[in-house]
C-alpha atoms as a PDB file:
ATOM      1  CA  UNK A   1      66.522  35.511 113.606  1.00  0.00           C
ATOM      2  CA  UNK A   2      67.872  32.309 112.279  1.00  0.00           C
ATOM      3  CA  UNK A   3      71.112  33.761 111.895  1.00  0.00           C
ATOM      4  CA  UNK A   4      71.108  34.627 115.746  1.00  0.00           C
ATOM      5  CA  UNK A   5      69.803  31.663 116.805  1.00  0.00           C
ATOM      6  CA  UNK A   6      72.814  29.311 114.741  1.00  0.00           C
ATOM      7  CA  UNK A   7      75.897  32.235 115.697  1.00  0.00           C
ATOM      8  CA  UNK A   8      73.996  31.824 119.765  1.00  0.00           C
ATOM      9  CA  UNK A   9      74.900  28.196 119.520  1.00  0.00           C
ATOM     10  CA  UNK A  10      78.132  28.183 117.842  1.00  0.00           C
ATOM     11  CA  UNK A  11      79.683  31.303 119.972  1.00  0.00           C
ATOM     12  CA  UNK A  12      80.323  29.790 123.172  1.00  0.00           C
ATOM     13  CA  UNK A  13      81.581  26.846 122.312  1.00  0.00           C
ATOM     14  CA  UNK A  14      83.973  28.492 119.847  1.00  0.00           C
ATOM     15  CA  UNK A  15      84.728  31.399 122.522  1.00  0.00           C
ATOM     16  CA  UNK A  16      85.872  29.451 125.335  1.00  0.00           C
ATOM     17  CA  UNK A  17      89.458  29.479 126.156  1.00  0.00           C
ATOM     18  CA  UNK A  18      90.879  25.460 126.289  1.00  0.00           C
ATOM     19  CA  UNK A  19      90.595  23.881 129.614  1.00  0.00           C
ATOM     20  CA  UNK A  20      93.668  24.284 131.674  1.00  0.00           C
ATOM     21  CA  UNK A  21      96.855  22.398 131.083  1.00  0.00           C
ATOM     22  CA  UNK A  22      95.180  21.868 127.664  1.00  0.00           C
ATOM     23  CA  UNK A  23      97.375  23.615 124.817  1.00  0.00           C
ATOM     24  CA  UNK A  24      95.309  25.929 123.389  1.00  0.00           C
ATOM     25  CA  UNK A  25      96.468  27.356 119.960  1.00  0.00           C
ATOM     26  CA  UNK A  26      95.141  30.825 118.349  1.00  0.00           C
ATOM     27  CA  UNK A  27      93.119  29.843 115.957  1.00  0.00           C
ATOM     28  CA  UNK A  28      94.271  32.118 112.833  1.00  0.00           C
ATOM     29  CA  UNK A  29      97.550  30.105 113.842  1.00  0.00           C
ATOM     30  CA  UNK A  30      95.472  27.081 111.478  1.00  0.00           C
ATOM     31  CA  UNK A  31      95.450  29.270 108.304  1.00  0.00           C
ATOM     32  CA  UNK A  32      98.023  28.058 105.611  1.00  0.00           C
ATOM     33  CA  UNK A  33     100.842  30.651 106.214  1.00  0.00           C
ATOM     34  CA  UNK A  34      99.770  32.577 102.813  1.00  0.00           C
ATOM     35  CA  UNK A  35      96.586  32.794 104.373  1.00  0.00           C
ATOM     36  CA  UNK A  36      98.047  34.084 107.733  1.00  0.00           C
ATOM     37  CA  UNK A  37     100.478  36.578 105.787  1.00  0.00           C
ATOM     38  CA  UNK A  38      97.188  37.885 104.122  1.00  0.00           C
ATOM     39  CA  UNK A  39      95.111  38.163 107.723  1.00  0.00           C
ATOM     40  CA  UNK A  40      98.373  40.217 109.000  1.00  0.00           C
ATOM     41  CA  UNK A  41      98.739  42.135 105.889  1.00  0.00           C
ATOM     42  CA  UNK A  42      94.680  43.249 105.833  1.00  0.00           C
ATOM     43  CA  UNK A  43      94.823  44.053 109.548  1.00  0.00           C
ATOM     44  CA  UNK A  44      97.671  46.183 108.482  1.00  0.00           C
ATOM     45  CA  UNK A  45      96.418  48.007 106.189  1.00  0.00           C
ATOM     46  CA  UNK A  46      93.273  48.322 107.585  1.00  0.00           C
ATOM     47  CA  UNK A  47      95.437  50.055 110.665  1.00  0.00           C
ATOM     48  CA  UNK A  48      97.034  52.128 108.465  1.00  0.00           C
ATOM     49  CA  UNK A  49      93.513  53.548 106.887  1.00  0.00           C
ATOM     50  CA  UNK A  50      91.736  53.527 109.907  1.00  0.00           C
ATOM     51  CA  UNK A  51      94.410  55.537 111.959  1.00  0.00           C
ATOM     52  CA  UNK A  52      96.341  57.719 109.555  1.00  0.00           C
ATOM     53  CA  UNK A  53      97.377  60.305 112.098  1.00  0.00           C
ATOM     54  CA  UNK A  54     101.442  60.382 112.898  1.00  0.00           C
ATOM     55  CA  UNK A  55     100.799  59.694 116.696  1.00  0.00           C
ATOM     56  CA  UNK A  56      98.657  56.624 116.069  1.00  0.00           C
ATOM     57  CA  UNK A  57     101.904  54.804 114.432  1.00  0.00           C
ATOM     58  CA  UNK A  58     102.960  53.083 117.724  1.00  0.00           C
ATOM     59  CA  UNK A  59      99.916  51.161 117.999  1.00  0.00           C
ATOM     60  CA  UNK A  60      99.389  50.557 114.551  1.00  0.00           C
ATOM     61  CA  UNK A  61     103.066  48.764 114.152  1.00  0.00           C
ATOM     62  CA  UNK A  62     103.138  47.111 117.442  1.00  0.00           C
ATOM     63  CA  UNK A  63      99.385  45.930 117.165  1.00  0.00           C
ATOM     64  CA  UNK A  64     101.103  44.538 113.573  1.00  0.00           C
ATOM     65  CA  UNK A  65     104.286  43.153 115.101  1.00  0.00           C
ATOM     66  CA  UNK A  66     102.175  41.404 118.102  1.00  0.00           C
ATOM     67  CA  UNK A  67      99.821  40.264 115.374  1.00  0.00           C
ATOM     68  CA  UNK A  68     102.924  38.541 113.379  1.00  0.00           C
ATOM     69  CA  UNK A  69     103.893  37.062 116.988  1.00  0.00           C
ATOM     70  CA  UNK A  70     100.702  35.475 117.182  1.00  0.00           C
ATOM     71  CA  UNK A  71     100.307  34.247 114.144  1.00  0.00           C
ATOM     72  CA  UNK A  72     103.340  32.403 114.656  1.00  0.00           C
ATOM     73  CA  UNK A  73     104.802  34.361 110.925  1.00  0.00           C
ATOM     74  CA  UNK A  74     108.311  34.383 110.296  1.00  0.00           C
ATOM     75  CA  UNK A  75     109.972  37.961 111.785  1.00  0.00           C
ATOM     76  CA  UNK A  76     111.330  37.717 107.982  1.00  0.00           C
ATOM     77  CA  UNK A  77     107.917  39.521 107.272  1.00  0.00           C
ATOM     78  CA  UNK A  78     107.633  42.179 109.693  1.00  0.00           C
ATOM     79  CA  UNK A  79     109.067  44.731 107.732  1.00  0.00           C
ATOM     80  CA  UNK A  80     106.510  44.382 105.340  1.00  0.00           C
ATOM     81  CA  UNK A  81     103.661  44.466 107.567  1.00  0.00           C
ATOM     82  CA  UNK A  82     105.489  47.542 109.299  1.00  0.00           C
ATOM     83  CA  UNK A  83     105.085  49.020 106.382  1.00  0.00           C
ATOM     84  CA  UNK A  84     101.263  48.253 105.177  1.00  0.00           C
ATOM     85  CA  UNK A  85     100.825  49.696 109.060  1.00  0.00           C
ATOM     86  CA  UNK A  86     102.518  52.882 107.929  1.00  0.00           C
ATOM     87  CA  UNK A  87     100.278  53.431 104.711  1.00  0.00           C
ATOM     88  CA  UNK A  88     101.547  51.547 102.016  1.00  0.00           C
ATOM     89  CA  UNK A  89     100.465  49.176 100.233  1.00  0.00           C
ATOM     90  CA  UNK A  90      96.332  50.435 101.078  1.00  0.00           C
ATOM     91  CA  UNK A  91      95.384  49.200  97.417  1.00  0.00           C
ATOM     92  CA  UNK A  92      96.157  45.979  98.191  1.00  0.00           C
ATOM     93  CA  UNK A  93      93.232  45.482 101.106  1.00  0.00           C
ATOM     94  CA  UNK A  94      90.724  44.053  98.862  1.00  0.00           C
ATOM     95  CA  UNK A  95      92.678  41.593  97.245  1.00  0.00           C
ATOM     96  CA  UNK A  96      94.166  40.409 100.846  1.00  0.00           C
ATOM     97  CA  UNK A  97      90.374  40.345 102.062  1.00  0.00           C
ATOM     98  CA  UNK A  98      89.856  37.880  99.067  1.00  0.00           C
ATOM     99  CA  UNK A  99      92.868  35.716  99.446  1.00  0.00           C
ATOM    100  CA  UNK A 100      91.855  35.202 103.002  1.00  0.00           C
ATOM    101  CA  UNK A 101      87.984  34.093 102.021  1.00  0.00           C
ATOM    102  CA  UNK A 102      89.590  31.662  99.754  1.00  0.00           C
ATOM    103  CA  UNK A 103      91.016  29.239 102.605  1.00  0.00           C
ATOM    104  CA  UNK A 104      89.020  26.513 103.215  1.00  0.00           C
ATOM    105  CA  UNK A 105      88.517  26.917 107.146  1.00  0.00           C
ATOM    106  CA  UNK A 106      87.089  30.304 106.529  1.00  0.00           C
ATOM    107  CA  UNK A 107      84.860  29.664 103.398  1.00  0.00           C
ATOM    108  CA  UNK A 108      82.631  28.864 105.588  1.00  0.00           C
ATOM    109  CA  UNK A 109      83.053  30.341 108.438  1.00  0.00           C
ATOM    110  CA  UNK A 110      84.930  33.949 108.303  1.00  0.00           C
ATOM    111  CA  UNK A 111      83.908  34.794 111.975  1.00  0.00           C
ATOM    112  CA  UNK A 112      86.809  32.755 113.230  1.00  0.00           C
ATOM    113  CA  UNK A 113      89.047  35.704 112.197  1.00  0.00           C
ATOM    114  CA  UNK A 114      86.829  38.248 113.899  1.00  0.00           C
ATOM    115  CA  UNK A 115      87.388  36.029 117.273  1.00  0.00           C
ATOM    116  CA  UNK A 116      90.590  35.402 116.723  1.00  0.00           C
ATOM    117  CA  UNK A 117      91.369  39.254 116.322  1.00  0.00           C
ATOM    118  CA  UNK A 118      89.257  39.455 119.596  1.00  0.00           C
ATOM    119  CA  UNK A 119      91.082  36.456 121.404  1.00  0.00           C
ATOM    120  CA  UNK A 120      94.291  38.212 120.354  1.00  0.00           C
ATOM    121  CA  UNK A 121      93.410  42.291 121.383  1.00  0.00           C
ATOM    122  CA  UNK A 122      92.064  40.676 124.594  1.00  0.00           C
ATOM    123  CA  UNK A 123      94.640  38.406 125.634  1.00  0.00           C
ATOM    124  CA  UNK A 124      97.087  39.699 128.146  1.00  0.00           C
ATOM    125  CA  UNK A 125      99.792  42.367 126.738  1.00  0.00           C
ATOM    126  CA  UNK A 126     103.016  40.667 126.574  1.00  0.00           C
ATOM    127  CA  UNK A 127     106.283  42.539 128.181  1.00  0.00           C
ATOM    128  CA  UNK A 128     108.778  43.835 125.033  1.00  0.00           C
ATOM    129  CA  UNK A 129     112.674  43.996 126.107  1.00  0.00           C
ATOM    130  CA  UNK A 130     112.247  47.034 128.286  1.00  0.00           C
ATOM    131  CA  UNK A 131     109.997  45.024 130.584  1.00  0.00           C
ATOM    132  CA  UNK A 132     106.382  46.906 129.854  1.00  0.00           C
ATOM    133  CA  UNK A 133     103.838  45.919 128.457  1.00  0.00           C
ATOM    134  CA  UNK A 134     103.060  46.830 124.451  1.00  0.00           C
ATOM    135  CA  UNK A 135     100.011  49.012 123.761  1.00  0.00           C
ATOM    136  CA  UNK A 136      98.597  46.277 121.488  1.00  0.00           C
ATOM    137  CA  UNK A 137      97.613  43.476 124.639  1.00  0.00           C
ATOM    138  CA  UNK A 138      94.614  45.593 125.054  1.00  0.00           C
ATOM    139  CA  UNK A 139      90.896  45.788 123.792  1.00  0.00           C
ATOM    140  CA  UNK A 140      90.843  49.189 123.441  1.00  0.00           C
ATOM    141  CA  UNK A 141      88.694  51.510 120.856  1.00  0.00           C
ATOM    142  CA  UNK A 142      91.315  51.091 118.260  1.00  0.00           C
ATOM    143  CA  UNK A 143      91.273  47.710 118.583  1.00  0.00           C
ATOM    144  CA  UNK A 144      87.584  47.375 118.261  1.00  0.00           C
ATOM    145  CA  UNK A 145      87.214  49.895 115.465  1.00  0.00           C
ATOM    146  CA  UNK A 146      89.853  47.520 113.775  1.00  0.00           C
ATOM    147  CA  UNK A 147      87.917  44.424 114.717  1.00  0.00           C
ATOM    148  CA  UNK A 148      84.809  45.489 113.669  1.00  0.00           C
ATOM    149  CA  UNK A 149      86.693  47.190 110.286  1.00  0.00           C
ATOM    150  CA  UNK A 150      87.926  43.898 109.661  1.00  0.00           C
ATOM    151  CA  UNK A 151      84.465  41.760 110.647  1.00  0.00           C
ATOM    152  CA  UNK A 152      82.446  44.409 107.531  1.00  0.00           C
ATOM    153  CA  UNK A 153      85.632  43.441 105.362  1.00  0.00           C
ATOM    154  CA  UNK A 154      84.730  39.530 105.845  1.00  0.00           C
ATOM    155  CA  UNK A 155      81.363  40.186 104.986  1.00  0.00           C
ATOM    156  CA  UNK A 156      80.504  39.069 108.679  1.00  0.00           C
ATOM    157  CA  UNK A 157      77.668  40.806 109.888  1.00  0.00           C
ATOM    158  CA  UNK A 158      77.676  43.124 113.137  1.00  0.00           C
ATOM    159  CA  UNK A 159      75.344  41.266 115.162  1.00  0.00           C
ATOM    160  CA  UNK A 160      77.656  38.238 115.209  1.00  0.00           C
ATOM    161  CA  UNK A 161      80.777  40.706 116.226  1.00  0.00           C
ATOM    162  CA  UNK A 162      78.216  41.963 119.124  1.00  0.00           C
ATOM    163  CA  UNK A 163      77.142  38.168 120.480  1.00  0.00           C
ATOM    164  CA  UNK A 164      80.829  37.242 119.912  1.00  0.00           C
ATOM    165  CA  UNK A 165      81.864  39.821 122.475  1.00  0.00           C
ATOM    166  CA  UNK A 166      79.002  38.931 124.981  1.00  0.00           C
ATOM    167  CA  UNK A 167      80.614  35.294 124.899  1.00  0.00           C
ATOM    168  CA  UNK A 168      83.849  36.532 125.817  1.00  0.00           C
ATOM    169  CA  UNK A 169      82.564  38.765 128.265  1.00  0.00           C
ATOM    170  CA  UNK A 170      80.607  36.187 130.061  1.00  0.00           C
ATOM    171  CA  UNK A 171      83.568  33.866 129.777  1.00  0.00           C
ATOM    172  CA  UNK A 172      86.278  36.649 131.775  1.00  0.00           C
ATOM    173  CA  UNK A 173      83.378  36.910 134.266  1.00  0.00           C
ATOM    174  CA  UNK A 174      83.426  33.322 135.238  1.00  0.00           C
ATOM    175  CA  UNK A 175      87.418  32.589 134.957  1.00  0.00           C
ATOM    176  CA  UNK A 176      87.140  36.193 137.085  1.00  0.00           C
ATOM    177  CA  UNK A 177      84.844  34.363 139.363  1.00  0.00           C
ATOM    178  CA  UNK A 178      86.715  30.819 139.466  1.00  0.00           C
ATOM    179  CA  UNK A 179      89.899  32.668 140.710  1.00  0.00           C
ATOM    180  CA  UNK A 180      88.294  35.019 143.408  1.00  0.00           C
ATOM    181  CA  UNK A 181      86.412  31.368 145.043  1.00  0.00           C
END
């Protein structure tokens, strides 16, 4: 209950989207860029594991190459995480799970990557050259299944994944709200 209580109070502050005008940076983007190459690579090969099938490829590399977008990673290192997407490199989750607890924003606080994989498969799908939008701008089972993959990985538990959604479910509702006023 105590654990509730504390992730109740933290979660809404933490979940709401900067005021307007106010630049409002993903927050993975505040990992040391070893760190964020580590976050990219386990969500990789996490994808990879989760979704082996052939026709599950697309989302897996463009949920990847989105991912390297906005974490703000040099493109020099989307090969690679095309390739942990595509099922190499699966030995290597555990040890990018650990390099990633080892950064001192996250030692104590690992949820921030669960809602900033949430801020990021809920944000708005961005248009690629031919003018649609890509498959990974949406919250969609994948994307949760990866989420909540990820969120056991962290040793985060469930619950927190659960409230974390309510937070940004209640926060869509009001901006939804704001806008139709």
């Amino acid at each position: 209950m105590a654990t509730q209580d504390r992730s109740s109070q933290k979660l809404p502050q933490a979940a709401k989207p900067a005021a307007e005008g106010e630049p409002h940076l993903p927050m993975g983007r505040e990992l040391t860029e070893a760190h964020r190459f580590a976050y990219a690579a386990l969500c990789g090969v996490s994808l990879a594991q989760l979704f082996p099938e052939p026709e599950q490829r697309p989302f897996c590399t463009e949920f990847v190459a989105g991912l390297v977008k906005w974490l703000d990673l040099s493109e020099a290192v989307l090969p690679t995480m095309t390739a942990f997407a595509s099922g190499l490199g699966g030995e290597g989750a555990d040890m990018f799970a650990q390099i990633l607890l080892k950064d001192p924003i996250l030692k104590d606080d690992p949820l921030m990557i669960t809602q900033d994989l949430l801020s990021f498969s809920l944000k708005d799908g961005q248009r690629d050259q031919s003018g649609s939008k890509g498959v990974w701008g949406r919250y969609d089972a994948r994307a949760r299944v990866l989420v909540c993959h990820m969120t056991s990985l962290l040793r985060v538990p469930l619950e927190e994944l659960d409230l974390l959604e309510e937070t940004f479910l209640e926060s869509l509702k009001e901006s939804k709200e704001e806008e139709s006023e």
